[in-house]
C-alpha atoms as a PDB file:
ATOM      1  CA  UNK A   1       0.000   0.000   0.000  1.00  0.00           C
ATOM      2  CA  UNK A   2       2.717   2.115   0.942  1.00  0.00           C
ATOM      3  CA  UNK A   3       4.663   1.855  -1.789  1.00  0.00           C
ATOM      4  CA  UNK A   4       1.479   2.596  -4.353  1.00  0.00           C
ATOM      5  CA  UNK A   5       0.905   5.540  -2.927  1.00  0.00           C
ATOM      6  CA  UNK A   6       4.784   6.860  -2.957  1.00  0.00           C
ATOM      7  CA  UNK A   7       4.448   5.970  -7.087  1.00  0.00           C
ATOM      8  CA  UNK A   8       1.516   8.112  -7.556  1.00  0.00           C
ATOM      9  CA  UNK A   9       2.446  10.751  -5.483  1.00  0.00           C
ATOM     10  CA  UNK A  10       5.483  11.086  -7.967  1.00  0.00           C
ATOM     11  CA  UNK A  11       3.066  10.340 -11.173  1.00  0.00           C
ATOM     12  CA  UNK A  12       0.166  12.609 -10.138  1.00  0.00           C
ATOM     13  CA  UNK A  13       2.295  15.529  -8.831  1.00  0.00           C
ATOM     14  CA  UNK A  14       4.671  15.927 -12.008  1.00  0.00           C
ATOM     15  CA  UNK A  15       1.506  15.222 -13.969  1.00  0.00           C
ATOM     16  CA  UNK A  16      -0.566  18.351 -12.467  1.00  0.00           C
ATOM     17  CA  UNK A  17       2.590  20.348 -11.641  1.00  0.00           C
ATOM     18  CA  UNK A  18       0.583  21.355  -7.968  1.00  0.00           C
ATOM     19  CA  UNK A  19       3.392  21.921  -4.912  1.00  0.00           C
ATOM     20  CA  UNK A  20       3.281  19.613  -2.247  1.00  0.00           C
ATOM     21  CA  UNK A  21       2.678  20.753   1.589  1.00  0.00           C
ATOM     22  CA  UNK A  22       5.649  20.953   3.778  1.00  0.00           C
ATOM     23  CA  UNK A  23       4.465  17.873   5.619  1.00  0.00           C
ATOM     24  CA  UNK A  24       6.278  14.880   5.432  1.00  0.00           C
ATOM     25  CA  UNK A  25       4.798  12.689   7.892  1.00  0.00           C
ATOM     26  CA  UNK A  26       1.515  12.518  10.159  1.00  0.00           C
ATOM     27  CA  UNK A  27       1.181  14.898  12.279  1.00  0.00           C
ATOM     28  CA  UNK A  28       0.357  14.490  16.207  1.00  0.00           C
ATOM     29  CA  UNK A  29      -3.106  15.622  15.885  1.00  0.00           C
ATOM     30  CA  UNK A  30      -3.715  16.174  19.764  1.00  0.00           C
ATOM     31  CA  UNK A  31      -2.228  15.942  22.891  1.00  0.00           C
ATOM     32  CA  UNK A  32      -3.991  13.605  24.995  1.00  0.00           C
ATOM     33  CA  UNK A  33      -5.755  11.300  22.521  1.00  0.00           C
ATOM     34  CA  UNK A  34      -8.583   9.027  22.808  1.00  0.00           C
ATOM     35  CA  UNK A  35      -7.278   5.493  22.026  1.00  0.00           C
ATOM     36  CA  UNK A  36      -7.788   5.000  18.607  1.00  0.00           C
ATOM     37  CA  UNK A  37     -10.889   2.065  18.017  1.00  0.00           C
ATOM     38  CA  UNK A  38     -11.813   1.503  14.496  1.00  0.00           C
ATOM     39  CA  UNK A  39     -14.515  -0.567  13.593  1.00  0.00           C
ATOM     40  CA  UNK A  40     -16.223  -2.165  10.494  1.00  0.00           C
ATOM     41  CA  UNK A  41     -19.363  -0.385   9.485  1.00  0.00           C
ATOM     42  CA  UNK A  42     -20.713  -3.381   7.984  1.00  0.00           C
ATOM     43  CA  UNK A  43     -20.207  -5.449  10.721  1.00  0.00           C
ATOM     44  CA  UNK A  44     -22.651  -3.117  12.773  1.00  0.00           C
ATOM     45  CA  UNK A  45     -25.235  -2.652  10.178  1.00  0.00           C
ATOM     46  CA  UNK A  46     -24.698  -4.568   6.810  1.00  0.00           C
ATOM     47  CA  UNK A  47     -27.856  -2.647   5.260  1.00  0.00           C
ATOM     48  CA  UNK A  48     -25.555   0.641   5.071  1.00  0.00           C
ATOM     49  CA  UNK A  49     -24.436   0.435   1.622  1.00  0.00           C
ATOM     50  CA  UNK A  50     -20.915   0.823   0.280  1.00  0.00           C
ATOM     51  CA  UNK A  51     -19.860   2.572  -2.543  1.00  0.00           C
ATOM     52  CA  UNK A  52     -16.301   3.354  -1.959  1.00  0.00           C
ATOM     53  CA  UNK A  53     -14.805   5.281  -4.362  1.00  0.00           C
ATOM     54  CA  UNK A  54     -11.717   5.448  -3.339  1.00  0.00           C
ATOM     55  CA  UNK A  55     -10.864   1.455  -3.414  1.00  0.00           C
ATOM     56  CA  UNK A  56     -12.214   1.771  -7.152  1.00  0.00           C
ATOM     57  CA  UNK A  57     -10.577   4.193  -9.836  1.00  0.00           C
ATOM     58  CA  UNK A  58     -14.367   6.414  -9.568  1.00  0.00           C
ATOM     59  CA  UNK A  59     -12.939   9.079  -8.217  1.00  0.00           C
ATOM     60  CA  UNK A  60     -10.652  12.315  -9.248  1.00  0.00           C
ATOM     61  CA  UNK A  61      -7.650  10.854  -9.441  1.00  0.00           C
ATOM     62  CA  UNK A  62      -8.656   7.676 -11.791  1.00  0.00           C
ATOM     63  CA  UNK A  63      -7.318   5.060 -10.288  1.00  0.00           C
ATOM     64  CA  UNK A  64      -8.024   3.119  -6.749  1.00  0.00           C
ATOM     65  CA  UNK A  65      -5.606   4.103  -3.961  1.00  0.00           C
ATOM     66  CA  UNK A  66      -7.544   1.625  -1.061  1.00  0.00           C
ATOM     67  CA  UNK A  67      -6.399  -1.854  -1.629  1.00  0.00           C
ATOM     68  CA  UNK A  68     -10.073  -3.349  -0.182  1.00  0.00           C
ATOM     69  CA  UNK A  69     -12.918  -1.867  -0.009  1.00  0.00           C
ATOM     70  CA  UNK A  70     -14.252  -1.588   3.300  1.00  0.00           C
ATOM     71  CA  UNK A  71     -15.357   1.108   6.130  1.00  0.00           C
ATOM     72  CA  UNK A  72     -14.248   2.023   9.468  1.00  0.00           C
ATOM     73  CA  UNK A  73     -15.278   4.433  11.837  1.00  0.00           C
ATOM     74  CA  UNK A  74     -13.873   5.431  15.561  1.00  0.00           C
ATOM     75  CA  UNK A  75     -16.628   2.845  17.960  1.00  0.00           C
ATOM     76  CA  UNK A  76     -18.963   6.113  18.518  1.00  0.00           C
ATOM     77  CA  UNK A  77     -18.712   8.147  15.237  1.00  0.00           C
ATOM     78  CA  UNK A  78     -19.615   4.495  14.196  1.00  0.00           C
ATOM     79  CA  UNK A  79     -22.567   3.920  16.025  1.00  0.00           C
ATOM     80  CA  UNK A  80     -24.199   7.557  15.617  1.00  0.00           C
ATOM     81  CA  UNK A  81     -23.639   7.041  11.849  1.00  0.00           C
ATOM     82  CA  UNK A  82     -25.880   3.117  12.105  1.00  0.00           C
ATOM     83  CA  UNK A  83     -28.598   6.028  14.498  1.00  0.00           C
ATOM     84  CA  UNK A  84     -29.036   7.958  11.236  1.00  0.00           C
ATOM     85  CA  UNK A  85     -29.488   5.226   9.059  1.00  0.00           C
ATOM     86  CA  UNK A  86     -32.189   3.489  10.941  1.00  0.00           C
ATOM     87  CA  UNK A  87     -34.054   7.015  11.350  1.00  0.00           C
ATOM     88  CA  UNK A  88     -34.057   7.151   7.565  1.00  0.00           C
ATOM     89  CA  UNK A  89     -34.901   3.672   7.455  1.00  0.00           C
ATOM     90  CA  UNK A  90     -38.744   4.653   8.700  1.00  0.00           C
ATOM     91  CA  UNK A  91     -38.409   7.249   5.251  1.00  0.00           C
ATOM     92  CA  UNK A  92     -37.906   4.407   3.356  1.00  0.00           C
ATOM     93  CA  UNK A  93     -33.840   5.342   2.910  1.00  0.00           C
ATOM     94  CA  UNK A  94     -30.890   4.223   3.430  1.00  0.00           C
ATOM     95  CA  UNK A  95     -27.147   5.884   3.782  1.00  0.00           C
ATOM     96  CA  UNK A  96     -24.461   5.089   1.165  1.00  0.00           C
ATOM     97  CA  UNK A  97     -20.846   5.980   2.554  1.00  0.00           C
ATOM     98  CA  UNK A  98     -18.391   6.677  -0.349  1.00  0.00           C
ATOM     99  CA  UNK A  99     -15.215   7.604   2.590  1.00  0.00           C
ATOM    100  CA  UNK A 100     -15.096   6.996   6.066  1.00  0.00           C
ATOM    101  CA  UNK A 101     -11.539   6.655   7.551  1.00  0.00           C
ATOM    102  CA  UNK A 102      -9.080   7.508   5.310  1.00  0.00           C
ATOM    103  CA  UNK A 103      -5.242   7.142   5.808  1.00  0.00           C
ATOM    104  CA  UNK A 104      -3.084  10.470   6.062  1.00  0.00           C
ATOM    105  CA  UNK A 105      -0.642   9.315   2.940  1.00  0.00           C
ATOM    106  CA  UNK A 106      -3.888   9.601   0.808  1.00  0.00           C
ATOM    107  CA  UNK A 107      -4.833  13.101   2.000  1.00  0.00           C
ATOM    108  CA  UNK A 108      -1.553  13.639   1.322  1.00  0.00           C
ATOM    109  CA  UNK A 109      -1.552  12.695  -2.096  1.00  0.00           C
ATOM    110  CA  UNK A 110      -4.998  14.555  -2.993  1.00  0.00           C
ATOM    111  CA  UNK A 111      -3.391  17.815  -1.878  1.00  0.00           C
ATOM    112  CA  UNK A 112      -0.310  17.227  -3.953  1.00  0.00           C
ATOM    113  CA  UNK A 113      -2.854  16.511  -6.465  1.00  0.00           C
ATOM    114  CA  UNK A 114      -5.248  19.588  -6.208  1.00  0.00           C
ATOM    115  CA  UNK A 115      -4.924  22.905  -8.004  1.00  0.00           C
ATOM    116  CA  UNK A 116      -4.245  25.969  -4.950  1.00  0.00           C
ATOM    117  CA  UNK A 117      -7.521  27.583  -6.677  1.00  0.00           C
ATOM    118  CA  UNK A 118      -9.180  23.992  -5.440  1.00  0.00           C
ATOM    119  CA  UNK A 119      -8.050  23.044  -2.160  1.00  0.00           C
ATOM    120  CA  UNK A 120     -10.340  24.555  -0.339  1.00  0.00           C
ATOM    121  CA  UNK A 121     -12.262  21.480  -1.244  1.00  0.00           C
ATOM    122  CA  UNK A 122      -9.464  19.148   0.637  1.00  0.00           C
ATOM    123  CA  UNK A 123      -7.458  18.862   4.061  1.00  0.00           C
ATOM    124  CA  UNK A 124      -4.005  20.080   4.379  1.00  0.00           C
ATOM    125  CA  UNK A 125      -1.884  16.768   5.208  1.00  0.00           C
ATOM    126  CA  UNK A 126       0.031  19.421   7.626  1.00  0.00           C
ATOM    127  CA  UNK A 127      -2.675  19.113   9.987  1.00  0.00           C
ATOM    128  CA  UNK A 128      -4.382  16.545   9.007  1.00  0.00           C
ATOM    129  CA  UNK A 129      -8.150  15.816   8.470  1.00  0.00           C
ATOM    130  CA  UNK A 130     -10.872  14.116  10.257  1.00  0.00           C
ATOM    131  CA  UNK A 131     -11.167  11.062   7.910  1.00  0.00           C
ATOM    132  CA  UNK A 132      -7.465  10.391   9.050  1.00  0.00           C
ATOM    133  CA  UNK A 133      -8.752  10.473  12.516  1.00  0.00           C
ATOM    134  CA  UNK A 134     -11.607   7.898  11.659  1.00  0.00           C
ATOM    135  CA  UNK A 135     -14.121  10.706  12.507  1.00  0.00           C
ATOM    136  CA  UNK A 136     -15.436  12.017   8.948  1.00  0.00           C
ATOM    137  CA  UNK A 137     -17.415  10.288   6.770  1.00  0.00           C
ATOM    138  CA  UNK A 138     -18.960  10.636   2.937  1.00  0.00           C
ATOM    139  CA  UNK A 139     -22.373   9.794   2.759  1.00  0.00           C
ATOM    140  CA  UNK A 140     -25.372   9.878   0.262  1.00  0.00           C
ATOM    141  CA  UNK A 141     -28.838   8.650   0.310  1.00  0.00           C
ATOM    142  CA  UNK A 142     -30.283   5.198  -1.342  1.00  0.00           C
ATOM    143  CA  UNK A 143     -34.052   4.503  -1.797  1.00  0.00           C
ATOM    144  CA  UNK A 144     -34.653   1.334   0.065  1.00  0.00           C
ATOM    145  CA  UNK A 145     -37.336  -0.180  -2.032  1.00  0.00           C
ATOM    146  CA  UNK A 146     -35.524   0.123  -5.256  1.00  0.00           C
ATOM    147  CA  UNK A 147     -31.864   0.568  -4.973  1.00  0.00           C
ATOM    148  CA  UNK A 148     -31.552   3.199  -6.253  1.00  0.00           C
ATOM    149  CA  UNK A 149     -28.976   6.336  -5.739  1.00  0.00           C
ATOM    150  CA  UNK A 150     -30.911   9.339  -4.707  1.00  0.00           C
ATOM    151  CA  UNK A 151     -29.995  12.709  -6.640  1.00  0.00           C
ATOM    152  CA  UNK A 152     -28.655  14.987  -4.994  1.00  0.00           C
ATOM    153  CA  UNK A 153     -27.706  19.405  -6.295  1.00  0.00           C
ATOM    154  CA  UNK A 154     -24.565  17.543  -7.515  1.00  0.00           C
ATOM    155  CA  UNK A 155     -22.107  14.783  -7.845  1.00  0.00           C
ATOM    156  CA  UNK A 156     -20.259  13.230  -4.587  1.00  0.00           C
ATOM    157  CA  UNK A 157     -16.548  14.957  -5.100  1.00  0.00           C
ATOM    158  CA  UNK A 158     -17.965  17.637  -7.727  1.00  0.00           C
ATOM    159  CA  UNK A 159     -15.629  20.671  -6.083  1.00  0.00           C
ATOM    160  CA  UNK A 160     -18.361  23.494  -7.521  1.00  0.00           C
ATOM    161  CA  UNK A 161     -21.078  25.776  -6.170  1.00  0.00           C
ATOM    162  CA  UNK A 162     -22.909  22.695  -6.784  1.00  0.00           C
ATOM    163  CA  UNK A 163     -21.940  21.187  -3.671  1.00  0.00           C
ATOM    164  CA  UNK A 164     -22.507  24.015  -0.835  1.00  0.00           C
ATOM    165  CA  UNK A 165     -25.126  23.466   1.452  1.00  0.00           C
ATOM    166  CA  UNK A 166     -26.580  27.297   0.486  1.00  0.00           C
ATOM    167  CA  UNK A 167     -26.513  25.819  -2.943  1.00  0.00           C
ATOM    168  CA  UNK A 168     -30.211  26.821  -4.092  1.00  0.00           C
ATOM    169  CA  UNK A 169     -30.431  25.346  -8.197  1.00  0.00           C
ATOM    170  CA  UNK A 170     -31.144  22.128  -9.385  1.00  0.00           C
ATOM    171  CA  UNK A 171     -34.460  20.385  -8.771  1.00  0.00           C
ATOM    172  CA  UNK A 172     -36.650  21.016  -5.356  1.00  0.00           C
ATOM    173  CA  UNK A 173     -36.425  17.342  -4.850  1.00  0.00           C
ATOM    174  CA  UNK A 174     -32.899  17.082  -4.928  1.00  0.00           C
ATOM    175  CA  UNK A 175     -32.321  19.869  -2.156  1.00  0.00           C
ATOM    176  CA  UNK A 176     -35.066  18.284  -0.199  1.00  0.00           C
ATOM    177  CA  UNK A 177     -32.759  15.169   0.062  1.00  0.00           C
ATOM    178  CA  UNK A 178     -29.849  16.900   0.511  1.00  0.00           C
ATOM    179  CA  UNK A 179     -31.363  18.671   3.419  1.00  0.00           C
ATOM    180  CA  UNK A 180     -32.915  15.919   5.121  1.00  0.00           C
ATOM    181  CA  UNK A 181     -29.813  13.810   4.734  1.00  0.00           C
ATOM    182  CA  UNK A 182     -28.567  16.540   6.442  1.00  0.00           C
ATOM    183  CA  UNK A 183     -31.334  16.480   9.090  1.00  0.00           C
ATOM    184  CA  UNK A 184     -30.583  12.699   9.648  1.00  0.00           C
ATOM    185  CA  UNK A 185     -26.443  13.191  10.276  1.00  0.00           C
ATOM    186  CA  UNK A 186     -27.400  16.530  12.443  1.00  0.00           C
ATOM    187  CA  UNK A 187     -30.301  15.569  14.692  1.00  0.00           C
ATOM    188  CA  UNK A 188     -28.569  13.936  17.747  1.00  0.00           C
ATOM    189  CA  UNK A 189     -26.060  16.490  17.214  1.00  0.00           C
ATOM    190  CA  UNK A 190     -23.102  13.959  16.496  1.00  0.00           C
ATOM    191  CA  UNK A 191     -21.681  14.940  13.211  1.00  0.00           C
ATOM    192  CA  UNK A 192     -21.962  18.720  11.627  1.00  0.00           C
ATOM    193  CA  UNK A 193     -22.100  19.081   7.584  1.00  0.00           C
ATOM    194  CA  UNK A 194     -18.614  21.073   6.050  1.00  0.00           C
ATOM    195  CA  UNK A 195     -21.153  23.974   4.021  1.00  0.00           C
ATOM    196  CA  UNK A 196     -19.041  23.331   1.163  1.00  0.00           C
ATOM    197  CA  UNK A 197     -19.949  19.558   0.528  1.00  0.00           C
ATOM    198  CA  UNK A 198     -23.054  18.474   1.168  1.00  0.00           C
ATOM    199  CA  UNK A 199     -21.887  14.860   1.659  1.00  0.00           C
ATOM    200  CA  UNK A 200     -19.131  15.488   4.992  1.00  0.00           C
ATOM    201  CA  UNK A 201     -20.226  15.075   8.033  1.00  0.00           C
ATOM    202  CA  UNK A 202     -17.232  15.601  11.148  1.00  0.00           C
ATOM    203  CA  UNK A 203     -17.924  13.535  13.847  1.00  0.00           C
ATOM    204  CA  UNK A 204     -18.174  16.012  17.104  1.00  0.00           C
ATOM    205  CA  UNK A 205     -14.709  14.832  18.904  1.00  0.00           C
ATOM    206  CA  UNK A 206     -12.671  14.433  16.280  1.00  0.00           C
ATOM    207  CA  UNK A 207      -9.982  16.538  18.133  1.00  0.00           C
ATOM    208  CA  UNK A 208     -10.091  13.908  20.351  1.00  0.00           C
ATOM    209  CA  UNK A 209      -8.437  10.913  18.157  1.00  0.00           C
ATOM    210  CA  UNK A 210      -4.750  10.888  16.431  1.00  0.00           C
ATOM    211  CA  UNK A 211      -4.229  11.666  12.926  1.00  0.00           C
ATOM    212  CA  UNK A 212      -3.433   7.705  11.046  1.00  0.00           C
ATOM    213  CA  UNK A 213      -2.015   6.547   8.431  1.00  0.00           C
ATOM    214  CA  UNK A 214      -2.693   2.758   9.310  1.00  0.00           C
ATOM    215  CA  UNK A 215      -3.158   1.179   5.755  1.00  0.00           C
ATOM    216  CA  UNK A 216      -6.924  -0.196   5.251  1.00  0.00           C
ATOM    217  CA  UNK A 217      -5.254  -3.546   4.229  1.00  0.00           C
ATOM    218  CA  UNK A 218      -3.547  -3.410   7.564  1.00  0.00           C
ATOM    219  CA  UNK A 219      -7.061  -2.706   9.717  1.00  0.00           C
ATOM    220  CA  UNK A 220      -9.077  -5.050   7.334  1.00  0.00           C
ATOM    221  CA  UNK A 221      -6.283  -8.041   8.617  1.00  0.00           C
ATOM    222  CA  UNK A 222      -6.511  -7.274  11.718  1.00  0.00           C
ATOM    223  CA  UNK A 223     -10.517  -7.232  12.105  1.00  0.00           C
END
């Protein structure tokens, strides 16, 4: 896994010519952390539906950087994440998580990867982000009757107007879902929406957990 994600950061950063942050490894992330307890999403409700795009090349950079494709959340982010999906489970929805905990040498990469005009749409590897903390996660809606991928104002990783929360175009039915996915994340007041994408929702004590950079392979053998 490591070694992957050395080879494209060389590849992808000569390829977009962006300057890479001064950060060369993980950094602390806080002081007096929270032992660090990731757990399998699926294993606590296998109804939450996986699409992640990250272990698959469907994403910005065109090419998979997990090496399996599986979820993890820090034990309560986790469990207030499987709350939301059973209150939308009375709607007749579901949650779809495209990112949960993601490993610091891949926020890494995406920032060597992303334009300056751009990165306000990703973390700066210098301080890392709460997906490398197991506290963040990507989510979108699924109807539960059909399968189907609920439409949202625009597409997961779309870094446009699109995405804000105050976004007010596309369809009234598409910002109703948007909203009351946001409803759903919000209401126990567990995870808070970042305004600019309407699928990222910070678990409340993220401060609380290190900054990682465990490989997914690693966790996933260890589980």
């Amino acid at each position: 896994m490591k070694v992957l994600l050395i080879t494209a950061t060389l590849i992808l950063s000569a390829s977009c010519g962006a300057a890479a942050s001064a950060a060369t490894g993980p950094p602390r992330g806080c002081r007096s952390c929270r032992p660090s307890d990731l757990v399998e999403l699926a294993r606590l409700d296998p109804t939450i539906r996986l699409d992640l795009r990250y272990a698959s090349p469907e994403n910005f950079t065109g090419r998979a950087l997990y090496p399996v494709g599986r979820a993890f959340l820090q034990r309560p982010a986790a469990e207030a994440l499987v709350s939301a999906h059973r209150w939308l489970r009375e709607r007749g929805l579901g949650l779809v998580v495209f990112d949960a905990y993601r490993p610091w040498s891949v926020t890494k990469l995406f920032w060597e990867m992303t334009p300056a005009a751009k990165r306000a749409f990703v973390a700066d590897p210098a301080t890392g982000s709460a997906h490398n903390r197991g506290c963040a996660v990507d989510v979108g809606l699924y109807e539960l009757a059909t399968g189907r991928a609920v439409e949202m104002p625009s597409a997961f990783e779309e870094a446009t107007e699109r995405s804000s929360m105050s976004y007010r175009g596309g369809t009234d039915e598409q910002r109703g879902m948007r909203d009351l996915l946001r409803t759903a994340m919000e209401r126990e007041g567990m995870f808070k929406v970042f305004r600019r994408e309407w699928w990222h929702y910070t678990f409340k004590d993220y401060t609380r957990y290190p900054v990682l950079d465990v490989p997914l392979s690693e966790i996933a053998a260890s589980k």
